[in-house]
Protein backbone atom coordinates (compact mmCIF):
# COMPACT_ATOMS: atom_id res chain seq x y z
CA UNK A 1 40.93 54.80 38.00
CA UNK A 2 43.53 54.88 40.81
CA UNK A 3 45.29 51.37 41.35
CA UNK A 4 44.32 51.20 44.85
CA UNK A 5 41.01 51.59 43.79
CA UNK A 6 41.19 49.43 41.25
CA UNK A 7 42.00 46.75 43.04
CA UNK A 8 39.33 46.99 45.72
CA UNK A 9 36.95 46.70 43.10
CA UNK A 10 38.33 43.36 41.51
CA UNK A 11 38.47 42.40 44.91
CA UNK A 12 34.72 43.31 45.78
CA UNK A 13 33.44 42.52 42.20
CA UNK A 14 34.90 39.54 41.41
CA UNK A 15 36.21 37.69 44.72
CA UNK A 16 33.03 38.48 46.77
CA UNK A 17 35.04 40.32 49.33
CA UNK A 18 33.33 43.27 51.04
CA UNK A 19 34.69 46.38 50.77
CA UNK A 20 35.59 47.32 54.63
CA UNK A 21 37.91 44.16 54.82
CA UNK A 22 40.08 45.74 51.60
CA UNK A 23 42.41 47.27 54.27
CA UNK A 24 46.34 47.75 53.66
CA UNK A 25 47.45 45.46 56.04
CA UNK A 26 45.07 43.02 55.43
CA UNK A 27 45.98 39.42 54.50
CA UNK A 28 45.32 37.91 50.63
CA UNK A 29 44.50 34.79 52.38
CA UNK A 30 42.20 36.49 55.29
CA UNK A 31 40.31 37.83 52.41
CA UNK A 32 39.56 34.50 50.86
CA UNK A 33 42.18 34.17 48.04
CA UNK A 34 43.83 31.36 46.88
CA UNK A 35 46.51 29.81 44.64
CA UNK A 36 44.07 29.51 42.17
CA UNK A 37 41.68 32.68 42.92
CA UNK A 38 45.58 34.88 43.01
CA UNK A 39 46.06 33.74 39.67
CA UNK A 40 43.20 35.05 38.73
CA UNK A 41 43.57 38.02 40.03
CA UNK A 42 47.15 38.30 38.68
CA UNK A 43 45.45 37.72 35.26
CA UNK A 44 42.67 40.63 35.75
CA UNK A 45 45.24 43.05 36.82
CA UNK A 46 46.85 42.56 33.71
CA UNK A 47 44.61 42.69 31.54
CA UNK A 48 43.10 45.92 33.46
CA UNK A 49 46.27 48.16 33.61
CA UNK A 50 48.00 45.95 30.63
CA UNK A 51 50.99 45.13 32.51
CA UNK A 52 53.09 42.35 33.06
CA UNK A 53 53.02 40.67 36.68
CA UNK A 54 55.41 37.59 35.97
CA UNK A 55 58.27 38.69 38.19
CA UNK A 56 56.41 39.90 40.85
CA UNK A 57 55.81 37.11 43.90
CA UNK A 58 52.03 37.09 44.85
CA UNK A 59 50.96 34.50 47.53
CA UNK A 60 48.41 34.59 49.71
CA UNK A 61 50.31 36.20 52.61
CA UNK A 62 51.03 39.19 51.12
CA UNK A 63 49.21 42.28 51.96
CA UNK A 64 46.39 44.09 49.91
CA UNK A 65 48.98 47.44 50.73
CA UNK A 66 51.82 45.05 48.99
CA UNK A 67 50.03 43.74 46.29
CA UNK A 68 49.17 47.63 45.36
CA UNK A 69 52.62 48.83 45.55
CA UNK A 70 53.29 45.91 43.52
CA UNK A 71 51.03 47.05 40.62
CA UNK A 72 51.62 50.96 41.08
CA UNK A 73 55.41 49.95 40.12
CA UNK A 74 54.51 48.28 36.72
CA UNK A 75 52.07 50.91 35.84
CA UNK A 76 53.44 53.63 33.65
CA UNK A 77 53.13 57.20 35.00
């Protein structure tokens, strides 16, 4: 599974957000998320594409499109 969809599905799954709000430029915190629900989420996308998120800044005004790009650069090709 693609990160981008990856991520729409945690988001849909496990936040409770529906799936036509998962847009690039859309807001973490628009969507619902957060200090403690980002965590979270930084926690399932580690454990999904077992990488290591701890130097990358996630807050709730980051983008959906940044937090991708964010995880498509720790995944290994």
């Amino acid at each position: 599974m693609d990160v981008t969809n990856g991520v729409t599905l945690l988001l849909v799954e496990k936040f409770g957000v529906t799936r036509p709000a998962v847009e690039q430029e859309a807001a973490l915190y628009a969507l619902g998320l957060d200090s403690l629900a980002l965590e979270e989420l930084r926690l399932l996308i580690e454990e999904r594409w077992q990488i290591d998120l701890e130097d990358v800044r996630l807050t709730s005004r980051e983008t959906v499109g940044q937090l991708i790009t964010a995880v498509q650069s720790k995944v290994p090709e």
